[in-house]
C-alpha atoms as a PDB file:
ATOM      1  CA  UNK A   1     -32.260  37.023  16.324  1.00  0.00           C
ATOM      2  CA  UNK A   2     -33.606  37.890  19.465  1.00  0.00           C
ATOM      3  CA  UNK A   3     -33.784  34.477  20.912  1.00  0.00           C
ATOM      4  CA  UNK A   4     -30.624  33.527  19.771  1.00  0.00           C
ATOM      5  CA  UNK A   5     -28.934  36.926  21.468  1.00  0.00           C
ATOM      6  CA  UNK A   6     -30.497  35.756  24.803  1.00  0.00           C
ATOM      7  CA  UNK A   7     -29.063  32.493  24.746  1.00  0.00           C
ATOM      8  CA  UNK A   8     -27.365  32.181  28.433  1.00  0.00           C
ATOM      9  CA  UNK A   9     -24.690  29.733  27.185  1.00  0.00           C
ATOM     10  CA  UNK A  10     -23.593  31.555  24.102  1.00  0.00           C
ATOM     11  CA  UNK A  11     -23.904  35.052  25.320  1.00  0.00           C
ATOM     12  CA  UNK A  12     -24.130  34.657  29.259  1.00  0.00           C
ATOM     13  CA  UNK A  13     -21.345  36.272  31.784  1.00  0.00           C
ATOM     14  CA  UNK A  14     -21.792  32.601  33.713  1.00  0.00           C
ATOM     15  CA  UNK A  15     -20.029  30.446  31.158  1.00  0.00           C
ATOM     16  CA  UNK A  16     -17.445  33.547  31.037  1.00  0.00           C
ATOM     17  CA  UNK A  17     -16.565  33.007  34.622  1.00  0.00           C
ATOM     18  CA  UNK A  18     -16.512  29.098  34.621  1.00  0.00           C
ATOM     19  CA  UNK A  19     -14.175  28.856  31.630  1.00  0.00           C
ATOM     20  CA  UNK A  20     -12.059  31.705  33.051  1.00  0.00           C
ATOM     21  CA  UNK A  21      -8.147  29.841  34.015  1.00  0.00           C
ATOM     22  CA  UNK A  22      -7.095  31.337  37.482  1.00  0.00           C
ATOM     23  CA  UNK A  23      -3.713  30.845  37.070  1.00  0.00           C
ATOM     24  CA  UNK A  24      -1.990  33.429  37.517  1.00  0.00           C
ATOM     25  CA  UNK A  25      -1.010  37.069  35.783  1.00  0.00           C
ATOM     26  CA  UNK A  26       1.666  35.348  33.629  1.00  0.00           C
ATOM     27  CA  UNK A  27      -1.274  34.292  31.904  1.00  0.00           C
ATOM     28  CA  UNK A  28      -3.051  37.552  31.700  1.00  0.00           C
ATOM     29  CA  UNK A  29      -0.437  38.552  29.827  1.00  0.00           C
ATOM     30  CA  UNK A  30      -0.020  35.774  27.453  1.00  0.00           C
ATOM     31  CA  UNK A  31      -3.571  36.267  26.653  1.00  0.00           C
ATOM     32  CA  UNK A  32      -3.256  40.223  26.123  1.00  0.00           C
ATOM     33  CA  UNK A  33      -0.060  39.389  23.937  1.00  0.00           C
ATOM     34  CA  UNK A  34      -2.483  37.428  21.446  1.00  0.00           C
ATOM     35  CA  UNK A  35      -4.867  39.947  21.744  1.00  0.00           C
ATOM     36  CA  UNK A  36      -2.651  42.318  20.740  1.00  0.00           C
ATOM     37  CA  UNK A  37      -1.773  39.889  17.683  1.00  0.00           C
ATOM     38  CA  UNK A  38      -5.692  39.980  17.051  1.00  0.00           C
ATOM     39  CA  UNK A  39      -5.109  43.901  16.847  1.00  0.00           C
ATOM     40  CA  UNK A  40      -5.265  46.238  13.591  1.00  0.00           C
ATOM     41  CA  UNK A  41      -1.492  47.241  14.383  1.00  0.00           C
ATOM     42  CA  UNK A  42      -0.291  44.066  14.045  1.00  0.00           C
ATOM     43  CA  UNK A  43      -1.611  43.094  10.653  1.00  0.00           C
ATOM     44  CA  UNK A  44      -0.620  47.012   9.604  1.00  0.00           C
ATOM     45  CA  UNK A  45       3.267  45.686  10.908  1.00  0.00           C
ATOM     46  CA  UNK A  46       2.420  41.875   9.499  1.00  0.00           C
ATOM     47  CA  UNK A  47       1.126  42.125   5.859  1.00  0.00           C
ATOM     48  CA  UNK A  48       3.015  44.817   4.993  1.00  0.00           C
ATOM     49  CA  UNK A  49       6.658  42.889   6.047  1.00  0.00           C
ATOM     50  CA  UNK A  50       4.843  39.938   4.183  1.00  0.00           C
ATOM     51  CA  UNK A  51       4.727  42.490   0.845  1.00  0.00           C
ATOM     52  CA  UNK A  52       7.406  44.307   1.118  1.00  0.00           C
ATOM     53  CA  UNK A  53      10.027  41.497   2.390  1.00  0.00           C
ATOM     54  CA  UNK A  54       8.982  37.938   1.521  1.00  0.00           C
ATOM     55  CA  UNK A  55       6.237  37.504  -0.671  1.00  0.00           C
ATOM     56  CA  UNK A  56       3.661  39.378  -2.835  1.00  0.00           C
ATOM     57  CA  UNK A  57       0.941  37.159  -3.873  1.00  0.00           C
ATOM     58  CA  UNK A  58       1.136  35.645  -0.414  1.00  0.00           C
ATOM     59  CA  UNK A  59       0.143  38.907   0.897  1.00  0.00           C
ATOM     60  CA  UNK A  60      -2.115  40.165  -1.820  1.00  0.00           C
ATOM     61  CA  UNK A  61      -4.131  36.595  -0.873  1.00  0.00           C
ATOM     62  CA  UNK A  62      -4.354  36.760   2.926  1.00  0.00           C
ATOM     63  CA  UNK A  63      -4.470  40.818   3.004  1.00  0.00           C
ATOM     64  CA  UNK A  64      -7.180  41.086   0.823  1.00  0.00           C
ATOM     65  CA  UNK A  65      -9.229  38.699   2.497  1.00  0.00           C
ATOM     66  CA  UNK A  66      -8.377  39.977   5.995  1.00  0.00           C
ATOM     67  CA  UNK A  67      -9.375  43.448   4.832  1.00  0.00           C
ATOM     68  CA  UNK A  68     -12.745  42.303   3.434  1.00  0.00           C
ATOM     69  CA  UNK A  69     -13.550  39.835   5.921  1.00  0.00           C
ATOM     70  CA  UNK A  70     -12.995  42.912   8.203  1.00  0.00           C
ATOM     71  CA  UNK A  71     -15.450  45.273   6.459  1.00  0.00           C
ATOM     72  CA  UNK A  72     -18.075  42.673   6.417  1.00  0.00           C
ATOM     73  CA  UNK A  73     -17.546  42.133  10.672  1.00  0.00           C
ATOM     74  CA  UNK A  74     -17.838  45.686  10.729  1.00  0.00           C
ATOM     75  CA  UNK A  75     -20.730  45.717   9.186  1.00  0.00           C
ATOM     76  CA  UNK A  76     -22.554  43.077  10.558  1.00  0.00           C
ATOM     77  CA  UNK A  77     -21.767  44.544  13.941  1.00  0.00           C
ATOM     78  CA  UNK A  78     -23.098  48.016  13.265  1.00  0.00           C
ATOM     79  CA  UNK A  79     -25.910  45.384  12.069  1.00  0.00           C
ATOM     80  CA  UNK A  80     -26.486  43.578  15.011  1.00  0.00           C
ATOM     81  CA  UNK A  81     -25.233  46.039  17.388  1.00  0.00           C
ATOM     82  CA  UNK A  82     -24.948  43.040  20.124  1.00  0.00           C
ATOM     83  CA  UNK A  83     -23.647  44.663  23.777  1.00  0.00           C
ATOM     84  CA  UNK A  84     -20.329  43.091  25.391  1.00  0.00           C
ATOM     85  CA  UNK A  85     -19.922  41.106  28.303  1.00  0.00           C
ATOM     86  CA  UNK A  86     -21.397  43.042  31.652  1.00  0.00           C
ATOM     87  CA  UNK A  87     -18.702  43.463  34.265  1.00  0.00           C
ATOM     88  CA  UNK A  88     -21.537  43.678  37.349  1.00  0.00           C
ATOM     89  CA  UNK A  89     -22.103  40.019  36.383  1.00  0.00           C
ATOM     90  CA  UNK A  90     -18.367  38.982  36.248  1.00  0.00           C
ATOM     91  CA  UNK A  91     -15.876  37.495  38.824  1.00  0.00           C
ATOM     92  CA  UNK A  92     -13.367  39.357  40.324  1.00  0.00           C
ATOM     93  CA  UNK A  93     -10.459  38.821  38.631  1.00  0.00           C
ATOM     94  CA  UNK A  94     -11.955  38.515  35.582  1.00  0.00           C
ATOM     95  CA  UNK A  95     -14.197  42.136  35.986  1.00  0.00           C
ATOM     96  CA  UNK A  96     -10.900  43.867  36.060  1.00  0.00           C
ATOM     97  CA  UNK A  97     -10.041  42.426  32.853  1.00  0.00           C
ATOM     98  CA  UNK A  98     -13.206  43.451  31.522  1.00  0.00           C
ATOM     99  CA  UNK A  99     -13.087  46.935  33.022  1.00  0.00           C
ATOM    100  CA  UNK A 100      -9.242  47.336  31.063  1.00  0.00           C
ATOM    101  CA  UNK A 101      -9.019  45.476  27.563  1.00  0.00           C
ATOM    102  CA  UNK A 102     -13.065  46.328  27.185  1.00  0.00           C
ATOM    103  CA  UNK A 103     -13.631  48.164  23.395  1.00  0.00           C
ATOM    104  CA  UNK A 104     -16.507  51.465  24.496  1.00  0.00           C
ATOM    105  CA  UNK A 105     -17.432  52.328  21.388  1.00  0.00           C
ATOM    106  CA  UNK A 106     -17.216  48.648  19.185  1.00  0.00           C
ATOM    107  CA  UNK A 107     -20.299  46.185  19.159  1.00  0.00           C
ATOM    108  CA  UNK A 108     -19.411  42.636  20.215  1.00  0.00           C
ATOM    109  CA  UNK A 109     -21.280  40.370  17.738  1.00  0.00           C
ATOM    110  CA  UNK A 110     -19.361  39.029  15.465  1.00  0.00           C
ATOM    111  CA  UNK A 111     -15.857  39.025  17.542  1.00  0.00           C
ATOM    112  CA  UNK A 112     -13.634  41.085  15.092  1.00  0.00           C
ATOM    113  CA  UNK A 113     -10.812  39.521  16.238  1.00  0.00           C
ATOM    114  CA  UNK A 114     -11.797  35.583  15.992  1.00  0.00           C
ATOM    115  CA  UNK A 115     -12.855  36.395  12.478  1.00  0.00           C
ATOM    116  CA  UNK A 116      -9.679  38.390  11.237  1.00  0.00           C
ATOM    117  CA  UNK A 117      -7.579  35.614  12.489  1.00  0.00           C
ATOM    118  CA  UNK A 118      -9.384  32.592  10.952  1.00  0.00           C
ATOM    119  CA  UNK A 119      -9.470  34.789   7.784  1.00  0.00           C
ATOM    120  CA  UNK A 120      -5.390  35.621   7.931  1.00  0.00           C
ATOM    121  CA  UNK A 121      -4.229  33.231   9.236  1.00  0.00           C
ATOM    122  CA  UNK A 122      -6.316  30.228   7.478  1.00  0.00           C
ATOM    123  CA  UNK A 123      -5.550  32.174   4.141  1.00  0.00           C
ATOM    124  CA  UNK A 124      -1.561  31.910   4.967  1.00  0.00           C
ATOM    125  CA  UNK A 125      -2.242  28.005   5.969  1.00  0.00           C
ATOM    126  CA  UNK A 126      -4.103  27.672   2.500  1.00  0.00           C
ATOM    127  CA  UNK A 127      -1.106  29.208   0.483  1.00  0.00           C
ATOM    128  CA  UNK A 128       1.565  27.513   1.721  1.00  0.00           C
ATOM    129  CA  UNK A 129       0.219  24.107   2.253  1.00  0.00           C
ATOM    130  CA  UNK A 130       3.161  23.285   4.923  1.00  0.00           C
ATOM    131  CA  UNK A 131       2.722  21.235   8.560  1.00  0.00           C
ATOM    132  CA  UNK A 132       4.682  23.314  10.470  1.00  0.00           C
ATOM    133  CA  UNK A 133       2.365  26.161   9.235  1.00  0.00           C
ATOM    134  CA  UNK A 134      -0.964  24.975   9.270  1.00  0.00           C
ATOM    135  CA  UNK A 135      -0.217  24.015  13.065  1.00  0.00           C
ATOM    136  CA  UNK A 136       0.686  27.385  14.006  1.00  0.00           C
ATOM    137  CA  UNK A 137      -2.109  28.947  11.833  1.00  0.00           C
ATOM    138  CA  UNK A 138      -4.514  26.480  14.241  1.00  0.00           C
ATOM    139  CA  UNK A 139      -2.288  27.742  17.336  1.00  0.00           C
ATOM    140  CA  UNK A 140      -3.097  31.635  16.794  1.00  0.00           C
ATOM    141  CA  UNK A 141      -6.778  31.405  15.826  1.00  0.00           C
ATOM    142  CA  UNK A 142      -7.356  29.052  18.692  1.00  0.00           C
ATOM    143  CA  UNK A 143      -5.320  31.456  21.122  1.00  0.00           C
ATOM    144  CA  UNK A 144      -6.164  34.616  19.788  1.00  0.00           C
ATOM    145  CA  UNK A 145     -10.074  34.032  19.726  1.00  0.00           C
ATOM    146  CA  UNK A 146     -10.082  32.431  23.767  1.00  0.00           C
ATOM    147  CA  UNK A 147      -7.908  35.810  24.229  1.00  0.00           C
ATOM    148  CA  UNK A 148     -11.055  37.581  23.828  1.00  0.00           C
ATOM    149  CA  UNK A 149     -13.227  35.142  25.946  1.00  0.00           C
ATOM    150  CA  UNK A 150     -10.724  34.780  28.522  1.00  0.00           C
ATOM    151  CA  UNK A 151     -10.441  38.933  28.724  1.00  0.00           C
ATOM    152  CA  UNK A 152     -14.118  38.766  29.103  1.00  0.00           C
ATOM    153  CA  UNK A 153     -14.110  40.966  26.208  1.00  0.00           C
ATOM    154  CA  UNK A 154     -16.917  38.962  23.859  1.00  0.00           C
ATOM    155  CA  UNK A 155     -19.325  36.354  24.512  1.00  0.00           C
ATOM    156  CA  UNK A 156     -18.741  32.862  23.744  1.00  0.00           C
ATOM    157  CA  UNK A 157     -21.165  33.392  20.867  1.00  0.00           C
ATOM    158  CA  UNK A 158     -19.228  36.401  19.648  1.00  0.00           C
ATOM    159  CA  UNK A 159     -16.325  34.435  19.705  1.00  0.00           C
ATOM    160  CA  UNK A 160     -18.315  31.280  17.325  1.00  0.00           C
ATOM    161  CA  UNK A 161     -20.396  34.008  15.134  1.00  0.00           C
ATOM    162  CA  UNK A 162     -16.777  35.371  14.305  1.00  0.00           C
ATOM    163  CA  UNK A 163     -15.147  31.801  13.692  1.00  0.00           C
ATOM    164  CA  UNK A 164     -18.106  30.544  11.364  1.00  0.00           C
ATOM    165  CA  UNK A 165     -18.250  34.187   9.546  1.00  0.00           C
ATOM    166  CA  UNK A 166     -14.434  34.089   9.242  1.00  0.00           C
ATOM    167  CA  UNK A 167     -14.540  30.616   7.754  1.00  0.00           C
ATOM    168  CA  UNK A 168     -17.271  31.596   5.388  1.00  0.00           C
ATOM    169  CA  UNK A 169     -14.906  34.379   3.884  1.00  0.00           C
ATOM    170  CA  UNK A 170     -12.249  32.163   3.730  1.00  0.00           C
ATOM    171  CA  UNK A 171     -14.378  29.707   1.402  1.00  0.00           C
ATOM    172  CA  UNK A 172     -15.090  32.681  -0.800  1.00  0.00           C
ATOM    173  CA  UNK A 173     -12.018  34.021  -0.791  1.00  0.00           C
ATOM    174  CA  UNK A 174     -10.336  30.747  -2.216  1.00  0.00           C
ATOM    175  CA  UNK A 175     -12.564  30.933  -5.908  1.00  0.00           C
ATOM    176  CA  UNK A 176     -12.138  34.469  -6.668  1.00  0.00           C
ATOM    177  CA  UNK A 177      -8.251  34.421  -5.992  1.00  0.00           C
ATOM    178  CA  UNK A 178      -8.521  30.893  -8.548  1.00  0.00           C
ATOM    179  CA  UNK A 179     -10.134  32.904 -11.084  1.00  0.00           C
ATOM    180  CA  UNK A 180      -7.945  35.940 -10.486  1.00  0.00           C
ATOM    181  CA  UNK A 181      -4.659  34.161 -10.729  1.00  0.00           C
ATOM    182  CA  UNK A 182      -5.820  32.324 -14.342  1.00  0.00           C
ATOM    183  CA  UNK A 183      -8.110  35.039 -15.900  1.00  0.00           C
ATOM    184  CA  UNK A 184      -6.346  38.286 -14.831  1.00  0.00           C
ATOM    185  CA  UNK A 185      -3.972  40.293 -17.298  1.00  0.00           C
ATOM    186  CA  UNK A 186      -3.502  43.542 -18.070  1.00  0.00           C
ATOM    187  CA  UNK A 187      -6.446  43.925 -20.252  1.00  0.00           C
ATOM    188  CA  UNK A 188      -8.631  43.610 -17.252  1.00  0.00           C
ATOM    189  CA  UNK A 189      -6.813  46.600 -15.461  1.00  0.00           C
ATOM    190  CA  UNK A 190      -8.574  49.799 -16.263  1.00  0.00           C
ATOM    191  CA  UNK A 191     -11.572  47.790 -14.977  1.00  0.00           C
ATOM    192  CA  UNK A 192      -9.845  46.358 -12.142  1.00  0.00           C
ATOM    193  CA  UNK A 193      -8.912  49.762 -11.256  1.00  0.00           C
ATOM    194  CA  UNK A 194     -11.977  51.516 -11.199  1.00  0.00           C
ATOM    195  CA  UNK A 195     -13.913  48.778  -9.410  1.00  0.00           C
ATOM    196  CA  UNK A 196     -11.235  49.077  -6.883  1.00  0.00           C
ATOM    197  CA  UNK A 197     -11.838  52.877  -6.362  1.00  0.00           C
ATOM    198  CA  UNK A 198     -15.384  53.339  -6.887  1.00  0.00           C
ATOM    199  CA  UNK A 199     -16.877  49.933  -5.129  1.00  0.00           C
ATOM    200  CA  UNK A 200     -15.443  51.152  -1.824  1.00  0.00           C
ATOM    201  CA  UNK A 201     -16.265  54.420  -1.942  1.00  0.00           C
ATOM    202  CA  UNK A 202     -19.864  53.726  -3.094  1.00  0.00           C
ATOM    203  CA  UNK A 203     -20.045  51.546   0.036  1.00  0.00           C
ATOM    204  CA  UNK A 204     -18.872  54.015   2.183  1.00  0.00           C
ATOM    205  CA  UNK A 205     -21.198  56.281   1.158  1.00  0.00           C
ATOM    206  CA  UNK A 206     -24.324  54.036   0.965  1.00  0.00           C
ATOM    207  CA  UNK A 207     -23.202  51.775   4.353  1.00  0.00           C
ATOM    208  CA  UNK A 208     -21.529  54.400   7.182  1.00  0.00           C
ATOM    209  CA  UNK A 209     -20.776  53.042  10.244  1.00  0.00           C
ATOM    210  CA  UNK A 210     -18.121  52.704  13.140  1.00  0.00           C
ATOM    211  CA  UNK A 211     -14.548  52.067  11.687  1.00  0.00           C
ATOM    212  CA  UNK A 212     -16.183  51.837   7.635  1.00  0.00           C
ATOM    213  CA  UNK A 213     -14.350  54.571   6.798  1.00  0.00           C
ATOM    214  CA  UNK A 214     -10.564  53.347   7.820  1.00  0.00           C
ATOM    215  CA  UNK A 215     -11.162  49.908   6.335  1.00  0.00           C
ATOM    216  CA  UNK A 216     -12.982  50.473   2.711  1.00  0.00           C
ATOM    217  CA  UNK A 217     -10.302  53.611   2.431  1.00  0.00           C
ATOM    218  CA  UNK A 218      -7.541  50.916   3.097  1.00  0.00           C
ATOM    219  CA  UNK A 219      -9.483  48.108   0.991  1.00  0.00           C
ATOM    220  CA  UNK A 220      -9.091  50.541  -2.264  1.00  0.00           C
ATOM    221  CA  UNK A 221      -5.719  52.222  -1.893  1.00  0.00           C
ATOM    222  CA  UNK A 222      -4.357  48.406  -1.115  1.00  0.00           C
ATOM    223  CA  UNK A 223      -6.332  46.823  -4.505  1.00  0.00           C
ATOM    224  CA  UNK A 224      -5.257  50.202  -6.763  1.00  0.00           C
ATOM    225  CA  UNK A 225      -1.618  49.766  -5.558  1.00  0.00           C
ATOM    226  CA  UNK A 226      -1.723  46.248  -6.348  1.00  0.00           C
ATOM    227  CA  UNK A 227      -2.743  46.706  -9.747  1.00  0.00           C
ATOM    228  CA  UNK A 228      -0.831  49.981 -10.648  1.00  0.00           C
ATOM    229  CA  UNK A 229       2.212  47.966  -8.811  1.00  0.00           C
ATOM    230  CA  UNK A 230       1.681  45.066 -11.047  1.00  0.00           C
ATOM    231  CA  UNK A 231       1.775  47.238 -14.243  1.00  0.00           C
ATOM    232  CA  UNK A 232       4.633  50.208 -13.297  1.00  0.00           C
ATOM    233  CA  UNK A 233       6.886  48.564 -11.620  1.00  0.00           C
ATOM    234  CA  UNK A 234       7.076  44.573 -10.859  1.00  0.00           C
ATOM    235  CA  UNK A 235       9.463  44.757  -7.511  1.00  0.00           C
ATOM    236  CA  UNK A 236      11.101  41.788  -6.535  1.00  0.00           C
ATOM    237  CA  UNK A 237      10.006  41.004  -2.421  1.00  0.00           C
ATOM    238  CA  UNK A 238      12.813  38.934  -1.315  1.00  0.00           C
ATOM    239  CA  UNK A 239      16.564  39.864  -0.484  1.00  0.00           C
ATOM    240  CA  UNK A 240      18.995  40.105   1.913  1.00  0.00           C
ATOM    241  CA  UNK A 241      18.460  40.331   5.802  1.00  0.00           C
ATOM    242  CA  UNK A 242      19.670  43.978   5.153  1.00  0.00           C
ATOM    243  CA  UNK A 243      17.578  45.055   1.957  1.00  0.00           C
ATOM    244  CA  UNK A 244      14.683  43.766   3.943  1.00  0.00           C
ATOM    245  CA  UNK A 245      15.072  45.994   7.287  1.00  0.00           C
ATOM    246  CA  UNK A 246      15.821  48.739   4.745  1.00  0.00           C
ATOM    247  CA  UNK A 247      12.428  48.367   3.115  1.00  0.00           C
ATOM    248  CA  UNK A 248      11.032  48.079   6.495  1.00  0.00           C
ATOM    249  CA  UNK A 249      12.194  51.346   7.864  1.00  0.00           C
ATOM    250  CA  UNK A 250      11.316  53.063   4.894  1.00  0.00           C
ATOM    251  CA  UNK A 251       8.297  51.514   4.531  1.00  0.00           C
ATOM    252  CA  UNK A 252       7.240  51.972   8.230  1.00  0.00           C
ATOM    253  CA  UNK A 253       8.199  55.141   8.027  1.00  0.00           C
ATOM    254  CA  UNK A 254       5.673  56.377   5.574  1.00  0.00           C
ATOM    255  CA  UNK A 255       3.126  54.254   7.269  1.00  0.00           C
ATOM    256  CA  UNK A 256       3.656  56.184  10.657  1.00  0.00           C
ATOM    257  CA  UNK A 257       3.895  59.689   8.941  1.00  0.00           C
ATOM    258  CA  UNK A 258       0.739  59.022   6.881  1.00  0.00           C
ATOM    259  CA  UNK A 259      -1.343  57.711   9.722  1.00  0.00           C
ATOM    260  CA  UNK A 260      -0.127  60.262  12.004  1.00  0.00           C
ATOM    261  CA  UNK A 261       1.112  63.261   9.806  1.00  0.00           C
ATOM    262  CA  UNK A 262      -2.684  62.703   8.045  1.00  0.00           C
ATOM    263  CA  UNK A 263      -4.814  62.966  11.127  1.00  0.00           C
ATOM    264  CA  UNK A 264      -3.449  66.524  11.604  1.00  0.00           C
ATOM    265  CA  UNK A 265      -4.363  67.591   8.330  1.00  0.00           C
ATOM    266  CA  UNK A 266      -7.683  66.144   7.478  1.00  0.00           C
ATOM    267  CA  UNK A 267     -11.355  67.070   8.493  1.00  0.00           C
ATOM    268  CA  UNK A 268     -12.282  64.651  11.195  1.00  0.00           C
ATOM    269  CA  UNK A 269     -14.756  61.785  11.265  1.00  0.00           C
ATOM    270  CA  UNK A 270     -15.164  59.112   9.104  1.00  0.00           C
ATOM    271  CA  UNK A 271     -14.524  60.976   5.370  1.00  0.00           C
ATOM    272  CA  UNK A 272     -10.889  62.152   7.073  1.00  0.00           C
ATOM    273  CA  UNK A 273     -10.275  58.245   8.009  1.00  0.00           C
ATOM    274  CA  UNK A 274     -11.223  57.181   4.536  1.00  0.00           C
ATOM    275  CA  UNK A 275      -8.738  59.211   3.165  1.00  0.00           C
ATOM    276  CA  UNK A 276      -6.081  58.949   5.455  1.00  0.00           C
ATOM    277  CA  UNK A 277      -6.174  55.258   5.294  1.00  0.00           C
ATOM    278  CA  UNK A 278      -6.941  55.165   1.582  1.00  0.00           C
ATOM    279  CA  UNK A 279      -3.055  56.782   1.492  1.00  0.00           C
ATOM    280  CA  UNK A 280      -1.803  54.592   3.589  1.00  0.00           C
ATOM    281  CA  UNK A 281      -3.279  51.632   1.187  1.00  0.00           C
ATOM    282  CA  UNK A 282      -1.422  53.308  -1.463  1.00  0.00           C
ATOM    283  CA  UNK A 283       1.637  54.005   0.108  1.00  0.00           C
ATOM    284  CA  UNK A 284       1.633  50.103   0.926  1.00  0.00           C
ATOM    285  CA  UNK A 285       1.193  48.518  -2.077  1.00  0.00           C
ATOM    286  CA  UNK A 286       2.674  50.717  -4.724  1.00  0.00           C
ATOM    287  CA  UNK A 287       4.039  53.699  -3.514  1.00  0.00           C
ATOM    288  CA  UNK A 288       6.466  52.472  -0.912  1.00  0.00           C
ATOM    289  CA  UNK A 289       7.444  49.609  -3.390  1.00  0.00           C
ATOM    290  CA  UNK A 290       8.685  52.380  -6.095  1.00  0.00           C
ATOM    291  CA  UNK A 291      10.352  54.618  -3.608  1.00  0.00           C
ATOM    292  CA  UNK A 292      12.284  51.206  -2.887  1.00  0.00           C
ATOM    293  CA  UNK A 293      12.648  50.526  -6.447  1.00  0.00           C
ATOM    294  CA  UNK A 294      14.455  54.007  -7.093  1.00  0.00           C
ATOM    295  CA  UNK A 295      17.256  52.423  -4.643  1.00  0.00           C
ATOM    296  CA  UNK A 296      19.809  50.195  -6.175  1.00  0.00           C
ATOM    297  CA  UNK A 297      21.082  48.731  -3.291  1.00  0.00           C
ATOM    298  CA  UNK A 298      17.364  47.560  -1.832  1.00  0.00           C
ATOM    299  CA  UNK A 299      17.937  45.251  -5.082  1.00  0.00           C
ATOM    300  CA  UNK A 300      13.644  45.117  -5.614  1.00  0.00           C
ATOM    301  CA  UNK A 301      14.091  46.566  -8.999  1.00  0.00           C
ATOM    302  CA  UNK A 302      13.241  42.751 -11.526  1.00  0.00           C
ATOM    303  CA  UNK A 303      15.353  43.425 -15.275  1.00  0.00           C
ATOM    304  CA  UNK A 304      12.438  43.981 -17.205  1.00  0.00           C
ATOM    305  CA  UNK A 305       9.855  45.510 -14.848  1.00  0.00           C
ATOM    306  CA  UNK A 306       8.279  41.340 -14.494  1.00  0.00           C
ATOM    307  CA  UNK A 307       6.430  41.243 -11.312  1.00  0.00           C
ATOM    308  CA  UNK A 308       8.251  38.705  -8.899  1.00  0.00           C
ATOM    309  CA  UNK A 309       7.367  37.409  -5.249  1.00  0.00           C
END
């Protein structure tokens, strides 16, 4: 790997600067903006609204891939451990950049953010099967990964590793959630529910690194709600423009007082993250959904208990 980390093209400052757009800092921001839609808050604001508000297997799909396509980037940066761009060897204009948006403590190879959003947003694309949506699916990847070249963030080859590794989870993603969707019923749930407790946490014991403990803690409280969900309560997603901002203030409210509230509470480090943000996994998929389900007017509650999208 060490020839292919010294490439000058693929992880040089020089093709940084010659692909940089001087064109002003209405364009600075437009690239922080999808940045900042490359970020962990916005898919903690996204696939929740997709869950709570619109629909479930949708989000199930796309959030469960985004979540394990983002361990395995995680990982295979604490792998690699690849240094970011240099800002000594950038332009000015594009060193301050650098200097501001830069991560400290995160690795650069693969980019976490190119990955996450051919991952999320190819897996939405996939689902739906529309035009209008696979354009704008093409539209954010493209935008969000030259975000974090044109922030002089990540290397050209960060930006590619994360692409290619993003469209390999994508590829895998697509023949487990076949087999899921025509093999799965409840008899499979006791197992289902155990893998989805102990595989993460035997991970997180076996592979620590930087930000493993937030995402596998997240990864199993999201796959137990799911199931539990599926089997206790069966919430209908979709309702009125009103029943949905309800369900979003409660839900967001829980979200913000776990991630928050938690931190206070809980030893620090990595073990405190995993179990902070195995709550908030929880609170996401199953118990938000039957704190909305104990209010009649949020209408989520299907006759019968049947899970609906």
């Amino acid at each position: 790997m060490e020839t292919f980390f010294n490439h000058p093209v693929l992880f040089g400052e020089e093709i940084l600067n010659q692909t940089h757009l001087f064109i002003g800092a209405w364009f600075d921001y437009g690239m922080v903006f999808f940045t900042w839609v490359g970020n962990e808050t916005f898919y903690m604001i996204f696939i929740p609204i997709l869950y709570w508000c619109w629909d479930k297997k949708l989000a199930i799909f796309a959030g469960g891939a985004f979540l394990v396509g983002d361990f395995i980037n995680v990982t295979l940066k604490n792998l690699y451990y690849n240094p970011r761009p240099n800002p000594n060897y950038l332009l000015d204009g594009i060193k301050e950049l650098n200097i501001e948006y830069l991560p400290r403590k995160s690795p650069g190879f693969p980019s976490g953010h190119a990955q996450n959003s051919m991952v999320f947003w190819g897996a939405l694309a996939l689902y739906l099967k529309k035009r209008p949506v696979v354009i704008a699916a093409a539209v954010f990847i493209l935008l969000i990964s030259y975000s974090r070249i044109y922030l002089a963030v990540h290397y050209l080859g960060d930006v590619l590793g994360g692409l290619a590794f993003g469209a390999l989870v994508l590829a895998a993603a697509l023949p487990v959630w076949a087999f899921l969707e025509k093999r799965y019923d409840d008899a499979w749930r006791t197992i289902a529910l155990a893998l989805a407790i102990l595989v993460p946490f035997i991970l997180f014991i076996l592979a620590p690194g930087f930000e493993v403990g937030k995402i596998l803690g997240v990864i199993s409280g999201f796959l137990a709600g799911v199931i539990l969900e599926h089997e206790k309560i069966g919430f209908k997603a979709r309702g009125s423009l009103v029943q949905s901002a309800g369900k979003f203030v409660i839900g967001y409210a829980g979200i913000v007082l776990f991630r928050y509230g938690l931190k206070a509470i809980l030893p620090g480090g990595e073990s405190g993250d995993y179990m902070r943000y195995w709550v908030i996994g929880i609170w996401i998929t199953f118990l938000a959904p039957y704190v909305f389900s104990l209010i009649p007017a949020l209408g989520t509650r299907e006759p019968g208990g049947k899970s609906q999208a």
